[in-house]
C-alpha atoms as a PDB file:
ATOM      1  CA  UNK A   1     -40.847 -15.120  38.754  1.00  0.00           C
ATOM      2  CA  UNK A   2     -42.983 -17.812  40.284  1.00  0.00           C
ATOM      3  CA  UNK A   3     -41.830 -21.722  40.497  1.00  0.00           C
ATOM      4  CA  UNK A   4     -41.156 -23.091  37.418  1.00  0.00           C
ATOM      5  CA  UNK A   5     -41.404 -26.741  37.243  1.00  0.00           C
ATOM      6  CA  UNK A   6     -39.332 -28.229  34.231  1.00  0.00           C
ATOM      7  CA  UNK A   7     -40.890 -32.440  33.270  1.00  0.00           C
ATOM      8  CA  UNK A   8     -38.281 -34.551  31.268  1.00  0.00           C
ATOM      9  CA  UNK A   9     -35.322 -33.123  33.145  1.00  0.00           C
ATOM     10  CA  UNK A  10     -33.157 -35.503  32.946  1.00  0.00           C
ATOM     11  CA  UNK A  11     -34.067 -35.578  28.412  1.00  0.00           C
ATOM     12  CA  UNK A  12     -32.618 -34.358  25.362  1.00  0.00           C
ATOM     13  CA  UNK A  13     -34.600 -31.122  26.126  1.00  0.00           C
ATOM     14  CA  UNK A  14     -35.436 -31.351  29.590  1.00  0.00           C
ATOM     15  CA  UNK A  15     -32.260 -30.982  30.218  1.00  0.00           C
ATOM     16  CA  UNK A  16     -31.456 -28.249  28.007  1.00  0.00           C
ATOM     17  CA  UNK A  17     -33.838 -26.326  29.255  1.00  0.00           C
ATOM     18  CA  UNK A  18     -33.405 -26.507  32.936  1.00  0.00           C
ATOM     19  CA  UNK A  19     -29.250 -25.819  32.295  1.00  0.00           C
ATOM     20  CA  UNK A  20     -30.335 -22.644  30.878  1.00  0.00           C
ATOM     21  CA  UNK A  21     -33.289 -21.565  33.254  1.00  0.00           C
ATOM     22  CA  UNK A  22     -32.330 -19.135  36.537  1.00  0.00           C
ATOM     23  CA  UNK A  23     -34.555 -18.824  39.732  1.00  0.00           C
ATOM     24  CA  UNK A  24     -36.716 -21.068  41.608  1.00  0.00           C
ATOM     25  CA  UNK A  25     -36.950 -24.112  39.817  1.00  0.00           C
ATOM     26  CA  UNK A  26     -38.125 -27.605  40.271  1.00  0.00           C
ATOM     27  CA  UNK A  27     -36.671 -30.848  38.454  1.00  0.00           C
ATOM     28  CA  UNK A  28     -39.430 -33.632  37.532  1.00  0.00           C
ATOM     29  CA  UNK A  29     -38.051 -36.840  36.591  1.00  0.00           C
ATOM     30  CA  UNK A  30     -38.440 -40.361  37.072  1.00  0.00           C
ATOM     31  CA  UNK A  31     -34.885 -41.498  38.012  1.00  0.00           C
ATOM     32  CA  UNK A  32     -33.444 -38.960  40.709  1.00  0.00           C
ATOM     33  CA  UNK A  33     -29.764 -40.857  39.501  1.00  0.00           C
ATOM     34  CA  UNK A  34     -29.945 -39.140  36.373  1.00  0.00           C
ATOM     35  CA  UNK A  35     -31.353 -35.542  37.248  1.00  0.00           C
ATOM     36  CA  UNK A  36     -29.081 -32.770  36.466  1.00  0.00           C
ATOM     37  CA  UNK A  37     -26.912 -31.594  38.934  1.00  0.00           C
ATOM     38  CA  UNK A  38     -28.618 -27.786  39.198  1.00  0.00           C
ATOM     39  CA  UNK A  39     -27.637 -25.661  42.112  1.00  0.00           C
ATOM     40  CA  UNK A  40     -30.950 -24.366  44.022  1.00  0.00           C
ATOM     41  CA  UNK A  41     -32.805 -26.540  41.857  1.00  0.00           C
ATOM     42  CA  UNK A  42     -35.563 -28.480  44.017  1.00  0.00           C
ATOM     43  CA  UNK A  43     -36.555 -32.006  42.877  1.00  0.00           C
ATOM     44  CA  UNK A  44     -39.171 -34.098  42.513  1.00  0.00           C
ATOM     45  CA  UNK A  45     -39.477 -38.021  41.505  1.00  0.00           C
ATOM     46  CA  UNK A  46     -42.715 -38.943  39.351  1.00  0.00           C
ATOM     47  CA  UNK A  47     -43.765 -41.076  36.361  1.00  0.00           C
ATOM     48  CA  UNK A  48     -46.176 -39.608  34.403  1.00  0.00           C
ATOM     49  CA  UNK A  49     -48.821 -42.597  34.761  1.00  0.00           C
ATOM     50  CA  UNK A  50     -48.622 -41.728  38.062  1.00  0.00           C
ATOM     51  CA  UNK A  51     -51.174 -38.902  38.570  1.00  0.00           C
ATOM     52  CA  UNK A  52     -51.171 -38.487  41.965  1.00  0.00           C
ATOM     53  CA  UNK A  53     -47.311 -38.559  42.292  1.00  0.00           C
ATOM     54  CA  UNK A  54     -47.463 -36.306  39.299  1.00  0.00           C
ATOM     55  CA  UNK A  55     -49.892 -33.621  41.052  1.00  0.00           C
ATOM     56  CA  UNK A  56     -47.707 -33.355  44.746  1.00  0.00           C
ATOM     57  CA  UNK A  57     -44.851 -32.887  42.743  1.00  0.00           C
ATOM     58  CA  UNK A  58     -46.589 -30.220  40.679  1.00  0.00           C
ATOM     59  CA  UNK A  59     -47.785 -28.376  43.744  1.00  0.00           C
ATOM     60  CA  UNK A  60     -47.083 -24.651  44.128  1.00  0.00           C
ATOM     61  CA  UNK A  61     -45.886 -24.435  40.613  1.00  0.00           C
ATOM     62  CA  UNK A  62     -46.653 -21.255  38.654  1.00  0.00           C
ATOM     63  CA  UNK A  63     -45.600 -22.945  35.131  1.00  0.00           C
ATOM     64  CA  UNK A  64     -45.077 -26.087  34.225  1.00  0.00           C
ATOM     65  CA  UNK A  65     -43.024 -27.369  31.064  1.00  0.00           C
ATOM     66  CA  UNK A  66     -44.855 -30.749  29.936  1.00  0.00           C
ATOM     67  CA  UNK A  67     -42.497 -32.236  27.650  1.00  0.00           C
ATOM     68  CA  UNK A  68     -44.785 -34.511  26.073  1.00  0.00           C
ATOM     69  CA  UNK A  69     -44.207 -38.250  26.941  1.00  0.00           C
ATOM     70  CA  UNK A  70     -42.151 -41.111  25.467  1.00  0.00           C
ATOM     71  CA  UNK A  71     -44.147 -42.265  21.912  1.00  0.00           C
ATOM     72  CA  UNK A  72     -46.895 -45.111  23.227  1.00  0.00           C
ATOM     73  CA  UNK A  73     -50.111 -46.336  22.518  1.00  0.00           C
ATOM     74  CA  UNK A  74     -51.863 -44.963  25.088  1.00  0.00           C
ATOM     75  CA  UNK A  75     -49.867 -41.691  25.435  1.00  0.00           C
ATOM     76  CA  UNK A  76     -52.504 -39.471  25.032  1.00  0.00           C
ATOM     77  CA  UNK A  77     -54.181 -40.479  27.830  1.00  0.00           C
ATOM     78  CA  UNK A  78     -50.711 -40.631  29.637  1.00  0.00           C
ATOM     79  CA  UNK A  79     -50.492 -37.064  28.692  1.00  0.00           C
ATOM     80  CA  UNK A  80     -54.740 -36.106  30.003  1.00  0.00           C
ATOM     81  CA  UNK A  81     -53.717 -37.728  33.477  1.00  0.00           C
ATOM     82  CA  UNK A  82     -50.851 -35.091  33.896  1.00  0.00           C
ATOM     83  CA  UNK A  83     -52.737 -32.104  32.361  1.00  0.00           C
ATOM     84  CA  UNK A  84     -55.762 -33.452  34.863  1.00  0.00           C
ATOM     85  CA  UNK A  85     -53.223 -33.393  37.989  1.00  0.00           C
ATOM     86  CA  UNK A  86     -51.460 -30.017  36.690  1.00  0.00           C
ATOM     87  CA  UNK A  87     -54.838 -28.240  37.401  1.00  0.00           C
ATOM     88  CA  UNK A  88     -55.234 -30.532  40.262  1.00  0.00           C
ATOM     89  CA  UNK A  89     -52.706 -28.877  42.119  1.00  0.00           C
ATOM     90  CA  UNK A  90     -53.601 -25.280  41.025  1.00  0.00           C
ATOM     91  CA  UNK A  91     -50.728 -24.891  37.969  1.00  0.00           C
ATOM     92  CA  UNK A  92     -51.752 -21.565  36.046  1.00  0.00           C
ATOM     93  CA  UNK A  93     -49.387 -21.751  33.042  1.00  0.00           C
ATOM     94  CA  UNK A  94     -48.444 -25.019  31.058  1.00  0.00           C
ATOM     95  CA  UNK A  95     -46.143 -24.697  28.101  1.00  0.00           C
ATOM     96  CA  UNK A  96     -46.394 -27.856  25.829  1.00  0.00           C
ATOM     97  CA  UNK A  97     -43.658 -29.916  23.967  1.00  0.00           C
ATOM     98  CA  UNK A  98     -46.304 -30.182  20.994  1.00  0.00           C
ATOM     99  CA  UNK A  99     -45.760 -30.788  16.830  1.00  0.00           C
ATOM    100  CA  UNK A 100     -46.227 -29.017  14.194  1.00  0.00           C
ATOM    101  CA  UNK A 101     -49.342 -29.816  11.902  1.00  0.00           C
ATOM    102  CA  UNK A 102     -51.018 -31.024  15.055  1.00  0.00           C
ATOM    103  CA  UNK A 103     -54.376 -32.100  13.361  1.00  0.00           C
ATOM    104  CA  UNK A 104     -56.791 -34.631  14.327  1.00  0.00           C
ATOM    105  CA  UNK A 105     -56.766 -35.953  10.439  1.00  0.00           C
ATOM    106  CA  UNK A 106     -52.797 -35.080  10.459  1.00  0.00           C
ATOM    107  CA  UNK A 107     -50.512 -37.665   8.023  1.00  0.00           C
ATOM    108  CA  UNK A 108     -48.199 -38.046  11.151  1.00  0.00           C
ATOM    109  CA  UNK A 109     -49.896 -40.566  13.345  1.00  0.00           C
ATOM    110  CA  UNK A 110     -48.017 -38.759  16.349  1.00  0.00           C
ATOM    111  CA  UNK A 111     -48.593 -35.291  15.535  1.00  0.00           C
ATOM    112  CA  UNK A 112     -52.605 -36.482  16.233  1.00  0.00           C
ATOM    113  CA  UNK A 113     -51.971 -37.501  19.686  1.00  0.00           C
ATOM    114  CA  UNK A 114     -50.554 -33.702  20.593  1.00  0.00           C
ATOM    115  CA  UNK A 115     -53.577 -32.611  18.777  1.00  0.00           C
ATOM    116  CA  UNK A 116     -55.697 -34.268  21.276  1.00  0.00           C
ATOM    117  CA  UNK A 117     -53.358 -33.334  23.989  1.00  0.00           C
ATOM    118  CA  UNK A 118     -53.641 -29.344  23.125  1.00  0.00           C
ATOM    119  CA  UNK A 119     -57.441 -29.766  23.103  1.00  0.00           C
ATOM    120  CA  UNK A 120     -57.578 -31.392  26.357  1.00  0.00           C
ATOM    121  CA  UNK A 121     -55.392 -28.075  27.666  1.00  0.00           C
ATOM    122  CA  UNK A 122     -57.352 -25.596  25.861  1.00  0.00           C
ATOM    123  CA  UNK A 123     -60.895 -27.568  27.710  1.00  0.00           C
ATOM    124  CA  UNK A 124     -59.110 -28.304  31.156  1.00  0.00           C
ATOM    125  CA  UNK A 125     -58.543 -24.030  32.338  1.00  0.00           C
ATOM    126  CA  UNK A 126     -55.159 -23.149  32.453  1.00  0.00           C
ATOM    127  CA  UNK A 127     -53.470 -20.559  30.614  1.00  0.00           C
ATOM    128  CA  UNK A 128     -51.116 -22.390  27.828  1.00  0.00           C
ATOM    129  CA  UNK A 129     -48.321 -22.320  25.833  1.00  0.00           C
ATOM    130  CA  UNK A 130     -47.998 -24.541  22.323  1.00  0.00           C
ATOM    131  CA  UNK A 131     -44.585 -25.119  21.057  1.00  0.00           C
ATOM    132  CA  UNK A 132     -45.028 -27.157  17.834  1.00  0.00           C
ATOM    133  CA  UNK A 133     -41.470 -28.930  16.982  1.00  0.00           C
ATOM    134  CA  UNK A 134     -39.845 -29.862  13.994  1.00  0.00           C
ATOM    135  CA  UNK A 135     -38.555 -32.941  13.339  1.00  0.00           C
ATOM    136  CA  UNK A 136     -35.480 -32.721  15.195  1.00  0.00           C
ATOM    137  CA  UNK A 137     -32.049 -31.835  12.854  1.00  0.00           C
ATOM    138  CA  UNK A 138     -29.984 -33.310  15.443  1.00  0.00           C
ATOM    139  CA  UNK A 139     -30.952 -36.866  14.678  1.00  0.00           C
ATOM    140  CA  UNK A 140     -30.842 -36.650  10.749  1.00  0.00           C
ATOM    141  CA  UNK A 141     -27.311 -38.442  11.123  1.00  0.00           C
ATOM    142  CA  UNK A 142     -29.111 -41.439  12.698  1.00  0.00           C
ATOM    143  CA  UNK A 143     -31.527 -41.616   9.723  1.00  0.00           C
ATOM    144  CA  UNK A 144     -28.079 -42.349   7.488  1.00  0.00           C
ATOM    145  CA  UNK A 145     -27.722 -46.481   7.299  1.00  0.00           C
ATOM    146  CA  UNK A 146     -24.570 -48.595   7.110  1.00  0.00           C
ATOM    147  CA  UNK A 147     -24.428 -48.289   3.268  1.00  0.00           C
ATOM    148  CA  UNK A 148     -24.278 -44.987   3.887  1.00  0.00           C
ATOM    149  CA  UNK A 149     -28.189 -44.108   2.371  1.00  0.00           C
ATOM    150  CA  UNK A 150     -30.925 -42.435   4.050  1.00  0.00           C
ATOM    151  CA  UNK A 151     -34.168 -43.785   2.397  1.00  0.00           C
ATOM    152  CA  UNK A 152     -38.010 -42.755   3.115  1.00  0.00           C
ATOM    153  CA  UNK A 153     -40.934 -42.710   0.808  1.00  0.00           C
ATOM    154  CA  UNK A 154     -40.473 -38.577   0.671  1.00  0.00           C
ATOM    155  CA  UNK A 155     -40.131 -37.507  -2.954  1.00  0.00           C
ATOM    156  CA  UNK A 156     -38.849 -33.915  -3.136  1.00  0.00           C
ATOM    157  CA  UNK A 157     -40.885 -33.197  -0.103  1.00  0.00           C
ATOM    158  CA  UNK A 158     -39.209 -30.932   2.645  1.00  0.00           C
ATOM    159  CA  UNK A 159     -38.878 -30.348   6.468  1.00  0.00           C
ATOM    160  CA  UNK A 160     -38.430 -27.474   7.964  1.00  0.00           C
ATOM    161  CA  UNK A 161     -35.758 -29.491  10.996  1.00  0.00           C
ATOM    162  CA  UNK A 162     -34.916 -27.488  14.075  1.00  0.00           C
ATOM    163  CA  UNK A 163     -31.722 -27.619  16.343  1.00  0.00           C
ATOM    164  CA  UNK A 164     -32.712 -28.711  19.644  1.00  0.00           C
ATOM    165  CA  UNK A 165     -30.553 -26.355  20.927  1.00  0.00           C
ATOM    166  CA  UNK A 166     -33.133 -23.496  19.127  1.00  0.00           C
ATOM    167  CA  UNK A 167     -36.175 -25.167  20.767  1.00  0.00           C
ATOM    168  CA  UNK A 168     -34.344 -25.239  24.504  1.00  0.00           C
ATOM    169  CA  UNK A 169     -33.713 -21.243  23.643  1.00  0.00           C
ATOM    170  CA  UNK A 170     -37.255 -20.710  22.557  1.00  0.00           C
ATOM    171  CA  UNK A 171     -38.965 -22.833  25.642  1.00  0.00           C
ATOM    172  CA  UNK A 172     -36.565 -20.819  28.145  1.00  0.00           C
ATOM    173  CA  UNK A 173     -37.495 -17.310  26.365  1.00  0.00           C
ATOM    174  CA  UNK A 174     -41.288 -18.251  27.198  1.00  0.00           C
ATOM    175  CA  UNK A 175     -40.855 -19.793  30.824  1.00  0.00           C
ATOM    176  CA  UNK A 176     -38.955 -16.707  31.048  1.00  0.00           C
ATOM    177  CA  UNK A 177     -42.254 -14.405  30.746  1.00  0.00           C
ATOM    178  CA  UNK A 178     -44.933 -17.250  30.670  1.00  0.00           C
ATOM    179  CA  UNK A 179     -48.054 -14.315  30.257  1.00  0.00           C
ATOM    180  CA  UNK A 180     -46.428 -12.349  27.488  1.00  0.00           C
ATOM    181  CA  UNK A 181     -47.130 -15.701  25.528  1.00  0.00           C
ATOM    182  CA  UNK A 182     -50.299 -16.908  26.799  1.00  0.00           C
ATOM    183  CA  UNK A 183     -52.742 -18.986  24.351  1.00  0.00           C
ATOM    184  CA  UNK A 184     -50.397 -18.822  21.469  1.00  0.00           C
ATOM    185  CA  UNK A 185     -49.260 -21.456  19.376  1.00  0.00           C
ATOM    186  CA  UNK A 186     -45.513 -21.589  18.121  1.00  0.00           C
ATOM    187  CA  UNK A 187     -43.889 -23.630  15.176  1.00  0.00           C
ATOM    188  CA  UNK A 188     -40.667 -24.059  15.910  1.00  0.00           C
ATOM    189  CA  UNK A 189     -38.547 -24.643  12.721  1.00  0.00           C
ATOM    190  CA  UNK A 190     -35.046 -24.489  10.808  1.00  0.00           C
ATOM    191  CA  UNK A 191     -34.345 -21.556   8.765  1.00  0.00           C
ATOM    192  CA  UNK A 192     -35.015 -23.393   5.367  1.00  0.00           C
ATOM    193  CA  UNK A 193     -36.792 -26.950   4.091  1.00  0.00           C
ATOM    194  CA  UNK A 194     -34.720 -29.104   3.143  1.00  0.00           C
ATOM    195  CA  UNK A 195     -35.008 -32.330   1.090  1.00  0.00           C
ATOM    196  CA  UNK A 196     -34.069 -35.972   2.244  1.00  0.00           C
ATOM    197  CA  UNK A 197     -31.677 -35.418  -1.049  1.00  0.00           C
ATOM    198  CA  UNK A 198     -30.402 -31.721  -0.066  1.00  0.00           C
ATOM    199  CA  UNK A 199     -29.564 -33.539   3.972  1.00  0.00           C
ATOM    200  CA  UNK A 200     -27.824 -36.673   2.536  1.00  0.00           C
ATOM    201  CA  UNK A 201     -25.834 -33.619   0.532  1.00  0.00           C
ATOM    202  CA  UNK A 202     -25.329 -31.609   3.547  1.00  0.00           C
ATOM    203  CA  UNK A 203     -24.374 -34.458   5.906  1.00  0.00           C
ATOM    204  CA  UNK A 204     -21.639 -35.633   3.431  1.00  0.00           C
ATOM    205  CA  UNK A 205     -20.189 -31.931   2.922  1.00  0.00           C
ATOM    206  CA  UNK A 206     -20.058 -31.946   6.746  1.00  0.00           C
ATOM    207  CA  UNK A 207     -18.870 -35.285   7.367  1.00  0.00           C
ATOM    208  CA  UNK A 208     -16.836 -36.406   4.492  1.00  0.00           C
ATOM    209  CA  UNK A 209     -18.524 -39.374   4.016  1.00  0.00           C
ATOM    210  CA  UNK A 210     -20.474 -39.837   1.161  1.00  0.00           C
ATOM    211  CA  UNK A 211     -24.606 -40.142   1.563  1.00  0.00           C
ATOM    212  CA  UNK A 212     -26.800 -40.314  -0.909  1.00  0.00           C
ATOM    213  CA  UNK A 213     -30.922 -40.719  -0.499  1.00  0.00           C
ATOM    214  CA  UNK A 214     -33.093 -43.358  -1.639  1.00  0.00           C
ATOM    215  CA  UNK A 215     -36.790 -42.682  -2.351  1.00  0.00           C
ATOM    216  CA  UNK A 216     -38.621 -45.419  -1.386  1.00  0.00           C
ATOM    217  CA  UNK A 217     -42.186 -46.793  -1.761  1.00  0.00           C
ATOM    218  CA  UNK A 218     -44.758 -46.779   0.918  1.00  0.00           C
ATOM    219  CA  UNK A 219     -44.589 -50.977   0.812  1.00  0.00           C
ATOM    220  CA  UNK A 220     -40.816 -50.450   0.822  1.00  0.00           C
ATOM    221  CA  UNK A 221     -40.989 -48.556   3.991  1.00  0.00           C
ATOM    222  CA  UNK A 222     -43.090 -50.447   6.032  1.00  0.00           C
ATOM    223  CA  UNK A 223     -41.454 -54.037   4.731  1.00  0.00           C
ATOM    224  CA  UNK A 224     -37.931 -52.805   5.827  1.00  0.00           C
ATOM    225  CA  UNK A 225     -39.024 -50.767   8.867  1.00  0.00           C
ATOM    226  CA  UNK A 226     -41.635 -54.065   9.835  1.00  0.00           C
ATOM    227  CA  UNK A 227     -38.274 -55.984  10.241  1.00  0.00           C
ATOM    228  CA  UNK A 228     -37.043 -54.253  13.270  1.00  0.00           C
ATOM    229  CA  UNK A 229     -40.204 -56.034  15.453  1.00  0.00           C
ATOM    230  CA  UNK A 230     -41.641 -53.052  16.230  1.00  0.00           C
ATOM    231  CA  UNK A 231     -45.770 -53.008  17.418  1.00  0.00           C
ATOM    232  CA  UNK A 232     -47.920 -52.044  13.928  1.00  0.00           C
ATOM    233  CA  UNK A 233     -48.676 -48.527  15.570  1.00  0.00           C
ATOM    234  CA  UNK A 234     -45.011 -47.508  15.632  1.00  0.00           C
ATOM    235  CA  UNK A 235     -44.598 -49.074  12.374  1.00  0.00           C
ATOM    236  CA  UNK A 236     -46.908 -46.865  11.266  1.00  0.00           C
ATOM    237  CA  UNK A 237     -45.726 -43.808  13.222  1.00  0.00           C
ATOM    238  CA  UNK A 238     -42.281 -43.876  11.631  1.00  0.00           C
ATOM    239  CA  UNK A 239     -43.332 -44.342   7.888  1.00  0.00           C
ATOM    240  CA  UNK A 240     -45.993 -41.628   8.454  1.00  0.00           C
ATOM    241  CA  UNK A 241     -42.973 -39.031   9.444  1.00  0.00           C
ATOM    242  CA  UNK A 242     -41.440 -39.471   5.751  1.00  0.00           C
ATOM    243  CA  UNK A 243     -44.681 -39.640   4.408  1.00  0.00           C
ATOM    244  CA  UNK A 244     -46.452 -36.316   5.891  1.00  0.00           C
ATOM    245  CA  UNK A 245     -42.868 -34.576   4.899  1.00  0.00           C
ATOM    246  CA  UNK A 246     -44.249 -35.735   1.057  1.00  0.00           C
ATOM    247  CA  UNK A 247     -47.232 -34.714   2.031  1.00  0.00           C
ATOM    248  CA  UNK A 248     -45.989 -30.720   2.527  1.00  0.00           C
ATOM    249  CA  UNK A 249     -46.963 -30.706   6.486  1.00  0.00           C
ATOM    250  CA  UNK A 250     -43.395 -30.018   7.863  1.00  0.00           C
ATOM    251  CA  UNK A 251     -42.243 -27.827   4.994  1.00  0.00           C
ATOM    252  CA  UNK A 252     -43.329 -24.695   6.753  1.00  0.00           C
ATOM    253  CA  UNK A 253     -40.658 -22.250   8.019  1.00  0.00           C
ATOM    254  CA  UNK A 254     -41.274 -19.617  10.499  1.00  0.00           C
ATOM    255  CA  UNK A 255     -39.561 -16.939  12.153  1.00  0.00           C
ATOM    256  CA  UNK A 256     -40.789 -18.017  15.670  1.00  0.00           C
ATOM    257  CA  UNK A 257     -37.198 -19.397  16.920  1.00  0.00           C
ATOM    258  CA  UNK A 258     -35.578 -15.837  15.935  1.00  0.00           C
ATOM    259  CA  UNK A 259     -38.669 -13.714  17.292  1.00  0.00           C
ATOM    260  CA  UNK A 260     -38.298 -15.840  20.677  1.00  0.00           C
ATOM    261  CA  UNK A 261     -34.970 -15.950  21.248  1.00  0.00           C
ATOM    262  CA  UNK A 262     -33.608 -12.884  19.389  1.00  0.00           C
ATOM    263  CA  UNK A 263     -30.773 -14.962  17.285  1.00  0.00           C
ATOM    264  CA  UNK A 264     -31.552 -16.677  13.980  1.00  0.00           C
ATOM    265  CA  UNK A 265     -32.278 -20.334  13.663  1.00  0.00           C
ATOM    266  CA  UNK A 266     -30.178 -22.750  13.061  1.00  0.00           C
ATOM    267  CA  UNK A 267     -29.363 -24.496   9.701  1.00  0.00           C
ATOM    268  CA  UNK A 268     -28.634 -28.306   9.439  1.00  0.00           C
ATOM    269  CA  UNK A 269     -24.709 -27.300   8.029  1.00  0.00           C
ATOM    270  CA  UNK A 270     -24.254 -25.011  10.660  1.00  0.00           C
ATOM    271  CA  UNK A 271     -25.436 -27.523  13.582  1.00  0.00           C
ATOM    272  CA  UNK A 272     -23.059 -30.119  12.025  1.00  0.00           C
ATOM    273  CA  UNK A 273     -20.304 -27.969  11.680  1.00  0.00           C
ATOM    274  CA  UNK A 274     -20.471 -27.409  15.034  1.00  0.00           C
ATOM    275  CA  UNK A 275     -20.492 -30.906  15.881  1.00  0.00           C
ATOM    276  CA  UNK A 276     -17.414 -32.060  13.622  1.00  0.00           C
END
């Protein structure tokens, strides 16, 4: 196995991923304070607007793991700079943090931006791996307020939510062999979709707390999510995660997380059960 260079190290994922990764292996982050402490594990300091920082520390990497950048306005071009100095310094393999229904016309504002990311991988050379997320199942607790609601314009619209755990599995399984898994395209998801109503359920069997969900309207959404004094664009990018899960894009469940990693995914009651 050739180096493996693991971005967003010191992440949710980053860091999952390079904890469970063996042989040579470099770190990129952009606080060496906060990098994992990883025997053997070589590191290397850049931010991704940096491109030229971002290519010396990509240098004599076989793969690369691009866990795709922090949510911005400009992150797709954030993400073409490090694609551009990935083949600047020869990388043969990338393996992409990406979304599922990546679309150019998808109801996700976000999930557009790693549509135009993939394309500019697929046009740039290098062989590729996609690895289209879920919405995360870890952070459904968050989405539960003080009053103990979770509210969203969904409807009975579902998600497919993956354990973060089960994408860190998958990602390793494919740095792991990066050619057995060359130009394909992964969603990662939960074993079933599950309603805003079924989680609120689920997180109160788990928790004992009662939770209940709210179905909002679209103006409801943006008025109460416009009060945090967040930029229009990430206004926009939240509401359109409840709306494209009414929309049917994240109900799709696939078998990719068991066929990678050879143990079934993870369901929402199981993850929290773990956690209580």
């Amino acid at each position: 196995m050739g180096l493996i260079v693991i971005s967003g190290a010191t992440g949710h994922l980053g860091g999952r991923v390079a904890r469970r990764m063996t042989g040579p292996m470099r770190l990129l982050v952009r606080d060496a304070g906060r990098a994992p402490d990883i025997g053997g594990a070589e590191l290397a300091v850049a931010d991704y607007r940096d491109t030229d920082a971002v290519a010396r520390a990509l240098e004599g990497a076989d793969t690369v793991l691009m866990v795709s950048a922090s949510e911005s306005p400009d992150r797709v071009d954030v993400h073409r700079g490090f694609v551009d100095a990935a083949v600047a310094a020869g990388v043969g393999h990338l393996v992409y943090t990406s979304f599922v229904g990546a679309s150019p016309d998808a109801t996700f504002t976000l999930a557009r931006d790693h549509w135009a990311t993939e394309q500019h991988v697929r046009d740039s050379g290098p062989a590729f791996t996609f690895l289209r997320d879920n919405l995360y199942a870890d952070f459904l607790p968050f989405l539960v307020g003080d009053d103990g609601v979770i509210r969203g314009p969904v409807g009975d619209g579902r998600a497919a939510v993956v354990a973060q755990d089960d994408i860190a599995d998958a990602i390793t399984a494919v740095l792991q062999a990066p050619e057995a898994h060359a130009g394909r395209t992964y969603d990662l998801t939960g074993p079933a979709a599950l309603t805003l109503a079924e989680v609120a359920e689920t997180i109160s069997t788990s928790t004992g707390r009662p939770v209940r969900f709210h179905n909002e309207s679209v103006p409801e959404a943006y008025a109460s999510r416009s009060s945090y004094g967040a930029p229009d664009w990430q206004v926009e990018a939240w509401v359109s995660t409840y709306t494209a899960i009414a929309a049917g894009e994240l109900a799709h469940v696939s078998t990719a997380v068991e066929d990678l990693t050879g143990h079934p995914a993870t369901s929402l009651a199981d993850l929290l059960a773990r956690r209580s």
